[in-house]
C-alpha atoms as a PDB file:
ATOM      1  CA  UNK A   1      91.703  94.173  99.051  1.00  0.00           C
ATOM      2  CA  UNK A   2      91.978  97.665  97.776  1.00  0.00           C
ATOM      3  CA  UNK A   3      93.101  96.610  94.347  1.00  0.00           C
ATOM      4  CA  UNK A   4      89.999  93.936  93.939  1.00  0.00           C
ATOM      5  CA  UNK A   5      87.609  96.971  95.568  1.00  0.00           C
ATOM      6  CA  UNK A   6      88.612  99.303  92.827  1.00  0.00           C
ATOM      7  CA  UNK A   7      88.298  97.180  90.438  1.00  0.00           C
ATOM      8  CA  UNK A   8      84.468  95.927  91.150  1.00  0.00           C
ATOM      9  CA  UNK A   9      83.694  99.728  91.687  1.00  0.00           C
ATOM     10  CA  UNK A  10      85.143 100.332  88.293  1.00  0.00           C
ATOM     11  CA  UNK A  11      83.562  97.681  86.663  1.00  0.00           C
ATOM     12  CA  UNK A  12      80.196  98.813  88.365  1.00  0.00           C
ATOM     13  CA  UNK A  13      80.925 102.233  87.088  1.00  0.00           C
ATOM     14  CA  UNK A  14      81.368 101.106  83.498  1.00  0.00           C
ATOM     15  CA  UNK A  15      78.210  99.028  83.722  1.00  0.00           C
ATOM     16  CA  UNK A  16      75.923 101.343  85.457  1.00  0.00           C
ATOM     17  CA  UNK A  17      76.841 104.589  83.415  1.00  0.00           C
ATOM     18  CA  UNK A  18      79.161 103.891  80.127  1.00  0.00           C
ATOM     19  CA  UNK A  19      78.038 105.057  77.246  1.00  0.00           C
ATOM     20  CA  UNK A  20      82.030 104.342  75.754  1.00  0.00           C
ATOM     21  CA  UNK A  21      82.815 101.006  73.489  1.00  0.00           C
ATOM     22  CA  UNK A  22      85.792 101.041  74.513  1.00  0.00           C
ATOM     23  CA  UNK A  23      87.524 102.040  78.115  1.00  0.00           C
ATOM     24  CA  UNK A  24      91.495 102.472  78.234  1.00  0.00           C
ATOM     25  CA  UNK A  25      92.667 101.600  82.324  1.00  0.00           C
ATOM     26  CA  UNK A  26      96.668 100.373  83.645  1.00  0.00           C
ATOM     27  CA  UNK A  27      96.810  96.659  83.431  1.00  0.00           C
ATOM     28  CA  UNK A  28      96.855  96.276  86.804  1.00  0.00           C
ATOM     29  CA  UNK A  29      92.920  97.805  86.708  1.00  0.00           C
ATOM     30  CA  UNK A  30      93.705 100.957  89.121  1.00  0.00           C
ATOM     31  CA  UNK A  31      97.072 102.740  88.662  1.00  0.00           C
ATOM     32  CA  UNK A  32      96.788 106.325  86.315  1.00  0.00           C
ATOM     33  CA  UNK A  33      99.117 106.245  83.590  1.00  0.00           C
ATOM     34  CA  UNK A  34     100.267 109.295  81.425  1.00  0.00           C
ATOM     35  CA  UNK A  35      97.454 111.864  79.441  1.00  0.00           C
ATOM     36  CA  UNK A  36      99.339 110.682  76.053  1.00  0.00           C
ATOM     37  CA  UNK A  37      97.701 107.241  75.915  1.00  0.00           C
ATOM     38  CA  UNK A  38      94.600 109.517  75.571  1.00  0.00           C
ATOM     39  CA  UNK A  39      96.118 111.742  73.248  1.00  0.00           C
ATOM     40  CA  UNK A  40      97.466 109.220  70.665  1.00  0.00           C
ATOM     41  CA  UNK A  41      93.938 107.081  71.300  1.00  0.00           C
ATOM     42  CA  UNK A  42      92.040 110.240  69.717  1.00  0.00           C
ATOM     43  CA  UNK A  43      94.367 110.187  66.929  1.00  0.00           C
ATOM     44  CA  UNK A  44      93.314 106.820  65.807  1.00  0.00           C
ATOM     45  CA  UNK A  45      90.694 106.568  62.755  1.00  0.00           C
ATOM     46  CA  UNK A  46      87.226 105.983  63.265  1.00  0.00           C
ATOM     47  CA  UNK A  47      87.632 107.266  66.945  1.00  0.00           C
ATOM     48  CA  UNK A  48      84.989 110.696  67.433  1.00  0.00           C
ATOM     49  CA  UNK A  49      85.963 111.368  71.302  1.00  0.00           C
ATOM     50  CA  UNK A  50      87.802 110.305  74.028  1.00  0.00           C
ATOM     51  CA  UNK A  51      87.031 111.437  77.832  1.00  0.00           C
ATOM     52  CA  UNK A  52      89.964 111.115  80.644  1.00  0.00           C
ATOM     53  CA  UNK A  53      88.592 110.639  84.242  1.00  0.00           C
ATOM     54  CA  UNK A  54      91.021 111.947  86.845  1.00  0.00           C
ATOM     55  CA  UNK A  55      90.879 110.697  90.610  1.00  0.00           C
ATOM     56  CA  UNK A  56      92.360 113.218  93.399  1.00  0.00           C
ATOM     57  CA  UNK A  57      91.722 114.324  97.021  1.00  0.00           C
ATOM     58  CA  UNK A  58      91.157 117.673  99.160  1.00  0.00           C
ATOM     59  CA  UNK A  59      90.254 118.378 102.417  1.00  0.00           C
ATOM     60  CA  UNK A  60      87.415 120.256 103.711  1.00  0.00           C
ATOM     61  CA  UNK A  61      86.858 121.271 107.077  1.00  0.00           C
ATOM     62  CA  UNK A  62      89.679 119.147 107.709  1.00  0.00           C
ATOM     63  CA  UNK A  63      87.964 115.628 106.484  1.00  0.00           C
ATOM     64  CA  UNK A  64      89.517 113.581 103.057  1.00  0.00           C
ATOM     65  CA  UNK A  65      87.274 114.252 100.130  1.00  0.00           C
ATOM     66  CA  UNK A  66      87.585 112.291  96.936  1.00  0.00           C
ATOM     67  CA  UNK A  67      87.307 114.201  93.705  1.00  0.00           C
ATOM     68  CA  UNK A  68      86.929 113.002  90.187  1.00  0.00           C
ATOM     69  CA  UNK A  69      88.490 115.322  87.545  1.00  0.00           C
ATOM     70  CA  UNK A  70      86.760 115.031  83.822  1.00  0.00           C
ATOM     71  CA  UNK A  71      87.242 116.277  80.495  1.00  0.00           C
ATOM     72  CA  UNK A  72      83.785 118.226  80.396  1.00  0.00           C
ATOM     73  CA  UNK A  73      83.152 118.448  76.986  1.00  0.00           C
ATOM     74  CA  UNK A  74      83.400 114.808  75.751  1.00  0.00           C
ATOM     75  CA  UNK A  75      82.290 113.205  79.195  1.00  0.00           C
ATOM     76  CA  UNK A  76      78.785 113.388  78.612  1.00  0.00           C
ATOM     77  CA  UNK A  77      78.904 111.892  75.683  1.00  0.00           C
ATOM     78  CA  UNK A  78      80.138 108.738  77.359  1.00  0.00           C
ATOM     79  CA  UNK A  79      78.918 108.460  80.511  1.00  0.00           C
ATOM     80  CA  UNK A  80      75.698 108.696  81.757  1.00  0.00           C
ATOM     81  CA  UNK A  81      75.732 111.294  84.674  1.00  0.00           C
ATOM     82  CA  UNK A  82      72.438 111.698  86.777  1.00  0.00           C
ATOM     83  CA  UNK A  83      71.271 114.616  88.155  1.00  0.00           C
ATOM     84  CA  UNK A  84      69.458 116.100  90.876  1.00  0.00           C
ATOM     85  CA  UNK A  85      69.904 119.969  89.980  1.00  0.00           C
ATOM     86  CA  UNK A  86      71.751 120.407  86.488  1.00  0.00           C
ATOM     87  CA  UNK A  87      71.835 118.874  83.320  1.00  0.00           C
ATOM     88  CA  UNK A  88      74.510 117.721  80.942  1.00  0.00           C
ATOM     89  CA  UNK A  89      74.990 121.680  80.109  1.00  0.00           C
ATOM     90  CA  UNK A  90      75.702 122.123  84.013  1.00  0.00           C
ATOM     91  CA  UNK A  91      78.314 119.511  83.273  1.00  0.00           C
ATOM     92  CA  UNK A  92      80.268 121.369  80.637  1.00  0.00           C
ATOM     93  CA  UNK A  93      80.239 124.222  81.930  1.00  0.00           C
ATOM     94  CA  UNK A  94      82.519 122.936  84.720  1.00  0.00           C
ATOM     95  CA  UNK A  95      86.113 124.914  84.500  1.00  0.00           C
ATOM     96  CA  UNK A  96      88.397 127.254  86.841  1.00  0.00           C
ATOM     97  CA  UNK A  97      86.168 128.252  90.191  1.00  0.00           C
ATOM     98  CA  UNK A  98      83.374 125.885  90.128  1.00  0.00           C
ATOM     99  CA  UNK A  99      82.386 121.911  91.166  1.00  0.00           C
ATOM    100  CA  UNK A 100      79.517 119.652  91.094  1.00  0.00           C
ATOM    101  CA  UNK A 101      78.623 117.616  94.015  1.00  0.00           C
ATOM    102  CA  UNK A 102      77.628 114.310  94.447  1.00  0.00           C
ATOM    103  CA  UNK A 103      73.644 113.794  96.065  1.00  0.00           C
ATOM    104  CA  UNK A 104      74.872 112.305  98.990  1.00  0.00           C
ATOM    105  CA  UNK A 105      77.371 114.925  99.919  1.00  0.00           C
ATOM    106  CA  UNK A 106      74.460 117.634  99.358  1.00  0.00           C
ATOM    107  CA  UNK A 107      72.850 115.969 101.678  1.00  0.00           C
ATOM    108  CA  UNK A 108      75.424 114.875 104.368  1.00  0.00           C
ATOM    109  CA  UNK A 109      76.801 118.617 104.014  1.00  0.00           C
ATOM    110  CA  UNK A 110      73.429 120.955 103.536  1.00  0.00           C
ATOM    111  CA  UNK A 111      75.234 121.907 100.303  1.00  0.00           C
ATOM    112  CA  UNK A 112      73.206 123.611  97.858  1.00  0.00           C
ATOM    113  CA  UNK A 113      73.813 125.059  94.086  1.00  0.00           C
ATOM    114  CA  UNK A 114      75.397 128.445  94.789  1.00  0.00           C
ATOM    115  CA  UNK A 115      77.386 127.607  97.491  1.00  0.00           C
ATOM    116  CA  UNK A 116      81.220 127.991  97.725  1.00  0.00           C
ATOM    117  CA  UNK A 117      83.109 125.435  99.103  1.00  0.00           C
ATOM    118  CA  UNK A 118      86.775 125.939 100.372  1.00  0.00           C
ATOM    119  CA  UNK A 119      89.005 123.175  99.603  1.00  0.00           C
ATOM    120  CA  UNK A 120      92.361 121.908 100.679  1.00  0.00           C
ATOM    121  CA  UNK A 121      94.634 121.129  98.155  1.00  0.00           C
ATOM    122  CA  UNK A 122      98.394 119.586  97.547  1.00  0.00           C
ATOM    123  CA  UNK A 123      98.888 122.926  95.991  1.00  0.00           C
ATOM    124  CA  UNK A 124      96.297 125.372  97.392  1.00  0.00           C
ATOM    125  CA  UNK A 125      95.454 125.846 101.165  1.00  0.00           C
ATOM    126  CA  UNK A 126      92.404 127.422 100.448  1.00  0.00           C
ATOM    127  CA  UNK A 127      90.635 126.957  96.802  1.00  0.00           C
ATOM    128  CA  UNK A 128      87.068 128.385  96.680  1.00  0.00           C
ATOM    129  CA  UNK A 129      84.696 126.438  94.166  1.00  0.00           C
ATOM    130  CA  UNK A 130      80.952 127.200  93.491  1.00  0.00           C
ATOM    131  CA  UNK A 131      78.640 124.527  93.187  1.00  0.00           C
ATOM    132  CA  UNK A 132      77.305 124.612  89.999  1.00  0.00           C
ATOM    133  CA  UNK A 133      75.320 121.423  90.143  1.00  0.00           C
ATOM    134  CA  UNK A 134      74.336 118.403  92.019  1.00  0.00           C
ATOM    135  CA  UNK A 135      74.501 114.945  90.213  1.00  0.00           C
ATOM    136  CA  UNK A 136      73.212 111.854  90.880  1.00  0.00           C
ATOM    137  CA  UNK A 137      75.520 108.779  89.734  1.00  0.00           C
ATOM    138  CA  UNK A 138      74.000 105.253  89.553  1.00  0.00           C
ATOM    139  CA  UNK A 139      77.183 104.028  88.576  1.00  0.00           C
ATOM    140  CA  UNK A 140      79.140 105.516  91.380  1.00  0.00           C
ATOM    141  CA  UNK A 141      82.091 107.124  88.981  1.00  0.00           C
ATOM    142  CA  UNK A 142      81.828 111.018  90.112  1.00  0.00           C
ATOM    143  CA  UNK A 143      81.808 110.293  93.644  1.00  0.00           C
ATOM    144  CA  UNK A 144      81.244 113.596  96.214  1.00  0.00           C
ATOM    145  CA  UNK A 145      82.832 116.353  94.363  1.00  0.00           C
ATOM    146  CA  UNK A 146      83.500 116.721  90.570  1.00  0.00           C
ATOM    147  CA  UNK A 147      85.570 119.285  89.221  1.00  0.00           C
ATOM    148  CA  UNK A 148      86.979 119.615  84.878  1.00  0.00           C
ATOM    149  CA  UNK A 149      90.684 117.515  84.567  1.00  0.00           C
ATOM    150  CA  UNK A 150      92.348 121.164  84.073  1.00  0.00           C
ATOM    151  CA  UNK A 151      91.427 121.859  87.416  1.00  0.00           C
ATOM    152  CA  UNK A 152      92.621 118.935  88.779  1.00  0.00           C
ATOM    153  CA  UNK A 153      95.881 119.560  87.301  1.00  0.00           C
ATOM    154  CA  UNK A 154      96.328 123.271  87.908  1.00  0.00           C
ATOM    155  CA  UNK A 155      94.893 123.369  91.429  1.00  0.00           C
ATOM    156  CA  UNK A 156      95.510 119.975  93.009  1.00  0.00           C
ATOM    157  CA  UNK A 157      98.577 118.337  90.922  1.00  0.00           C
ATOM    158  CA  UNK A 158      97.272 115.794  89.508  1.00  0.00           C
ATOM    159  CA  UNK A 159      98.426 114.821  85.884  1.00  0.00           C
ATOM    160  CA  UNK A 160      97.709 111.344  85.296  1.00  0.00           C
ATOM    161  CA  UNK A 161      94.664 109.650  83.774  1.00  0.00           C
ATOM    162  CA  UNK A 162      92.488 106.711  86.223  1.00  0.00           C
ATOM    163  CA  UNK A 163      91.264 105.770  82.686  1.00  0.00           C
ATOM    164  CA  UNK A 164      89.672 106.928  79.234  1.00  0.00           C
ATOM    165  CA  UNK A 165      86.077 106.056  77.778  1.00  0.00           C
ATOM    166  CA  UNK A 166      86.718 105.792  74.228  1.00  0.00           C
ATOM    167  CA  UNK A 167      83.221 106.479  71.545  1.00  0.00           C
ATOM    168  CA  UNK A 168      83.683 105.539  68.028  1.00  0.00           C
ATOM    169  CA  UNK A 169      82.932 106.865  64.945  1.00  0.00           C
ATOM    170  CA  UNK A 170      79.083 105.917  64.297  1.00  0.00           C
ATOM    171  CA  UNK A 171      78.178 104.609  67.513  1.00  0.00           C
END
């Protein structure tokens, strides 16, 4: 059931919100697989940008959050992100100390742009992120809180890629 779930909210994902020709996933349609098959994608001619989307979770307050690591600089460019407050500027300007939340935990939460979260992590008991933004995503990809892949990686452990939208040259 969970396997068959992520894939249709995958697949919804990539049809509500792709911009990408191309998306790289783990044959079996869920499982992360190592940042090189991103790496050595980019390489390839008559590829202009590749964006890795991360998948983690934190607590806060004590309750499971998901969060969606992204590269912020080529994810806009291949996914269409929705927004309540922010732009795709507010998107790239994710990094260390800052997160973007998702319209529906604004709203559950009384979150606003400005406000710091604290966050449980694997590797941090108590990371502090400001809201920079709130999006809005039809295609469901971003989930409640959004954060750039190196923070993903630094402050939660995660290393390994949920997928890759792949633009080409020209397109």
């Amino acid at each position: 059931v969970f396997a068959g779930s992520a894939k249709s909210t995958f697949r919804d994902a990539v049809t509500n919100g792709s911009k990408a020709q191309a998306v790289i996933q783990n044959t079996d349609g869920f499982s992360s697989f190592t940042p090189q098959a991103a790496k050595t994608v980019a390489e390839v001619p008559g590829v202009k940008n590749v964006a890795a989307v991360r998948f983690g979770q934190a607590k806060i307050d004590g309750k499971k959050q998901g969060v969606t690591g992204i590269d912020q600089q080529t994810f806009p460019d291949l996914y269409r992100q929705g927004y309540i407050e922010g732009n795709d500027d507010t998107l790239r300007r994710l990094g260390p100390g800052t997160v973007i939340v998702g319209k529906k935990y604004a709203e559950d939460n009384g979150t606003k742009v400005g406000d710091t979260l604290t966050l449980q992590t694997s590797l941090m008991p108590a990371l502090k992120l400001k809201v920079i933004g709130i999006s809005y995503d039809k295609g469901g990809l971003t989930g409640n809180l959004t954060v750039a892949n190196s923070v993903l990686e630094k402050d939660f452990g995660f290393r390994k890629d949920g997928f890759v939208l792949v633009g080409y040259d020209g397109s």
